[in-house]
Protein backbone atom coordinates (compact mmCIF):
# COMPACT_ATOMS: atom_id res chain seq x y z
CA UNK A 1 61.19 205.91 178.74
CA UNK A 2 62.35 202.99 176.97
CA UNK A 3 64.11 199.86 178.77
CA UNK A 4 67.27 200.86 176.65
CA UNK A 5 67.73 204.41 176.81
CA UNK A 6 67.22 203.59 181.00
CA UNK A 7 70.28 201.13 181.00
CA UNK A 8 72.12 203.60 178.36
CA UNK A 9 71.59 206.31 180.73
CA UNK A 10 72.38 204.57 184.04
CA UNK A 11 75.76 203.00 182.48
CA UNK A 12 76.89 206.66 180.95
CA UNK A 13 76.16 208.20 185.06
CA UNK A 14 77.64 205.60 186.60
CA UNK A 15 80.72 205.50 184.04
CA UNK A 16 80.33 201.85 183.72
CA UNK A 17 80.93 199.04 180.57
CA UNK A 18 79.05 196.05 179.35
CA UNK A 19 79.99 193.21 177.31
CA UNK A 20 77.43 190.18 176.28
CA UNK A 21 78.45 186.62 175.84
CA UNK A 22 75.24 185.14 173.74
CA UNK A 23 74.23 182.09 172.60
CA UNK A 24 70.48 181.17 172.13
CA UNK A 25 69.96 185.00 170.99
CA UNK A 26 72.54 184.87 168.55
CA UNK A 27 73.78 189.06 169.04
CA UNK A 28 70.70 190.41 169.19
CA UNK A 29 71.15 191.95 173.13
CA UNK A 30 75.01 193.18 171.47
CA UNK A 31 73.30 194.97 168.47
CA UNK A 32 70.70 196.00 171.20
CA UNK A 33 72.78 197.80 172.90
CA UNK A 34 74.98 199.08 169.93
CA UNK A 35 71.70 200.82 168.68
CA UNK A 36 72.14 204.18 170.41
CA UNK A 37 74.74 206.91 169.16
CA UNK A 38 77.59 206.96 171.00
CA UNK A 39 77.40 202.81 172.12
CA UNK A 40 81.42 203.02 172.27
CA UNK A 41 81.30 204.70 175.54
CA UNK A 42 79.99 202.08 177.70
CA UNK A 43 80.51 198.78 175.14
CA UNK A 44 83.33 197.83 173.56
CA UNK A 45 82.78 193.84 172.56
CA UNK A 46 80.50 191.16 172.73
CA UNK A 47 80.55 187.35 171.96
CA UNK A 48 78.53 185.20 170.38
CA UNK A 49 79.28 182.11 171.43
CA UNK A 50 76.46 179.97 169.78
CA UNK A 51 78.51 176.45 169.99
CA UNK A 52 80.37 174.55 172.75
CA UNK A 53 83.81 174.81 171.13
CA UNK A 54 83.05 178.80 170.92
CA UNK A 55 82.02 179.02 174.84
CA UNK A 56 85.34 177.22 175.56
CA UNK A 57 87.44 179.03 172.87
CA UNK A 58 86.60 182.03 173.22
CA UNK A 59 85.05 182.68 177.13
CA UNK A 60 86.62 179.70 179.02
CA UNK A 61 83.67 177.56 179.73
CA UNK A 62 85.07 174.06 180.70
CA UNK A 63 84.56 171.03 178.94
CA UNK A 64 83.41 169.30 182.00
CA UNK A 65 80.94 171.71 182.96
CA UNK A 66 79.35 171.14 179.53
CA UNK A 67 79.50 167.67 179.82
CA UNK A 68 77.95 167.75 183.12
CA UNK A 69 75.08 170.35 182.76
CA UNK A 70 75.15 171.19 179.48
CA UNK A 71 75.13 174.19 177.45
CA UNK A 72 71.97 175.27 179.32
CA UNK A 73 72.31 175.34 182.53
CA UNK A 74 73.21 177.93 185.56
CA UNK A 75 76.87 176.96 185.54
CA UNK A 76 77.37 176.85 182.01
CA UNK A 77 75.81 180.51 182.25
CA UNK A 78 77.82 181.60 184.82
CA UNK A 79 81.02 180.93 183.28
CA UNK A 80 80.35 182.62 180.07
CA UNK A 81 79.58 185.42 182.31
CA UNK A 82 82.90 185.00 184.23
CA UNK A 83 85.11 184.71 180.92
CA UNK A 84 83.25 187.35 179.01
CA UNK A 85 84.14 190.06 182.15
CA UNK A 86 87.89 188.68 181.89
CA UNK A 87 88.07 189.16 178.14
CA UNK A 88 86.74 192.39 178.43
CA UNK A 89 87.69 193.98 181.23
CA UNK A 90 84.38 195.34 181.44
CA UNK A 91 82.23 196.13 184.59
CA UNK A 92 78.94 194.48 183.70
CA UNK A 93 79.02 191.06 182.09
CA UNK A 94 75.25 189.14 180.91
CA UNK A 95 75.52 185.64 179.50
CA UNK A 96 72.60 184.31 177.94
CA UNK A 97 72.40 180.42 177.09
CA UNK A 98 69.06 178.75 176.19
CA UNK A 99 66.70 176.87 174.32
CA UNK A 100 64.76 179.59 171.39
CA UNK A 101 62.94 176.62 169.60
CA UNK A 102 61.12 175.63 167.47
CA UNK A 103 63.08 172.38 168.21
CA UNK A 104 65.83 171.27 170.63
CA UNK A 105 64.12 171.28 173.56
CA UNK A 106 63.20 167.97 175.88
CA UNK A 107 61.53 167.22 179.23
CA UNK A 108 63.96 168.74 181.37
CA UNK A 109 65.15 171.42 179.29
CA UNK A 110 61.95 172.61 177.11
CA UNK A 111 61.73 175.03 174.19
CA UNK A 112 61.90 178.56 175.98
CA UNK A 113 64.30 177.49 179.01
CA UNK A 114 67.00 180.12 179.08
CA UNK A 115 69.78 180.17 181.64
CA UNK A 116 71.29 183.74 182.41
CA UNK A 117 74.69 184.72 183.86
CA UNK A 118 74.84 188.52 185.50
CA UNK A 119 78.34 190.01 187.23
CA UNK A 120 77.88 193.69 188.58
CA UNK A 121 79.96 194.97 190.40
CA UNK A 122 81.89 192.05 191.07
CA UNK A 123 79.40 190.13 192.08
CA UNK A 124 78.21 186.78 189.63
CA UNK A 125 74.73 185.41 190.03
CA UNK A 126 72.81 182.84 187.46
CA UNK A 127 68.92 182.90 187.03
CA UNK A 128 66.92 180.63 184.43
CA UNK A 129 63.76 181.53 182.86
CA UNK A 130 60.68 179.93 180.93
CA UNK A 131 59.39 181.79 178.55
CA UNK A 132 56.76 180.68 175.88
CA UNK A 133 56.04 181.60 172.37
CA UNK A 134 58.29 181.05 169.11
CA UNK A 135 61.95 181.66 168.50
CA UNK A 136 61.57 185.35 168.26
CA UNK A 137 59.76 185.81 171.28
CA UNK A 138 61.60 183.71 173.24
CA UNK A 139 65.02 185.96 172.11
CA UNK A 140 62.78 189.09 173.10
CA UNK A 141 61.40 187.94 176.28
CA UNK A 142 65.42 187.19 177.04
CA UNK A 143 66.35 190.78 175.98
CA UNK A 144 63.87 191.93 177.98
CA UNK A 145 64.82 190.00 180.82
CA UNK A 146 68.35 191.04 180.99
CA UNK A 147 67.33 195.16 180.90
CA UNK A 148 64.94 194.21 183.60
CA UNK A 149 67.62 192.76 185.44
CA UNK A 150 70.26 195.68 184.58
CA UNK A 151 67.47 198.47 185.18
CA UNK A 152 66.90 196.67 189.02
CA UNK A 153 70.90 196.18 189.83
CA UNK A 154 71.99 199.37 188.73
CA UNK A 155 69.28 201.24 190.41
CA UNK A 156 69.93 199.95 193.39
C-alpha cells in the first residue's frame, strides 16, 4: 500500500483534518494530498508560504524569530506549524521550511537542510533533516518524510 492511501485512510478512520504550511516544496505535499477523490473530507487548505513576508502574513511567524534563526530553522518551523493549525482549525498541521538547492545553501545551513514543524493531536514538535540529491529529490525525500512521520503518529 502506498504511503498516501495509508495517511488517507488513517485520517478518514480517525475523522481527522490536515492542512500544510510549505515553503521549500512550494505545494507539492498540498497537491499530494489533494490527489485522491474525495481530498475535501480530511483537507480543506494549505499555504504556501515560500517568502518571509508570506510566513508572517499569512501563518504568524514573527519577525524576530526570522531574524534570529532564519527561515530555516526549528522555530521558524514550528510556528508555521502553530499558525497554519490556527488558520485552519484543522487537527494535523506539517510545516515544511528548507533549503531544495541547487543554490542557497551555506556551511551551516547546506543545500538539502529542511526544518519540519508537526502538531497532532495538540501536541507541536520540530525535526530537521539532510537530505542529498537535486531540487526534486530533496522536495520528495521531504514528502516522504512527512507521510513517514504521519504514518508513525497516527498509528500510534
Amino acid at each position: 500500500m502506498s504511503q498516501l492511501k495509508q495517511l488517507t485512510e488513517l485520517l478518514l478512520a480517525q475523522k481527522l483534518t490536515i492542512t500544510a504550511a510549505e515553503s521549500c516544496t512550494g505545494g507539492a505535499l498540498c497537491s499530494l494530498l489533494t490527489s485522491q477523490s474525495g481530498a475535501s473530507v480530511y483537507f480543506d487548505r494549505g499555504f504556501i508560504t515560500y517568502t518571509n513576508q508570506a510566513k508572517m502574513d499569512m501563518l504568524g511567524v514573527m519577525q524576530a524569530t526570522l531574524e534570529e534563526f532564519g527561515a530555516v530553522s526549528e522555530q521558524t518551523a514550528k510556528q508555521m506549524a502553530k499558525g497554519a493549525i490556527n488558520q485552519a482549525k484543522t487537527d494535523i498541521s506539517v510545516a515544511i521550511t528548507g533549503i531544495a538547492g541547487p543554490e542557497g545553501g551555506s556551511q551551516e545551513k547546506p543545500v538539502g537542510m529542511v526544518c519540519f514543524g508537526f502538531c497532532v493531536f495538540g501536541e507541536c514538535f520540530t525535526t530537521t533533516q539532510n537530505f542529498t540529491g537535486d531540487r526534486l529529490q530533496v522536495v520528495k525525500a521531504s514528502i516522504d518524510f512527512v507521510l513517514t512521520t504521519l504514518i508513525h503518529e497516527l498509528s500510534s
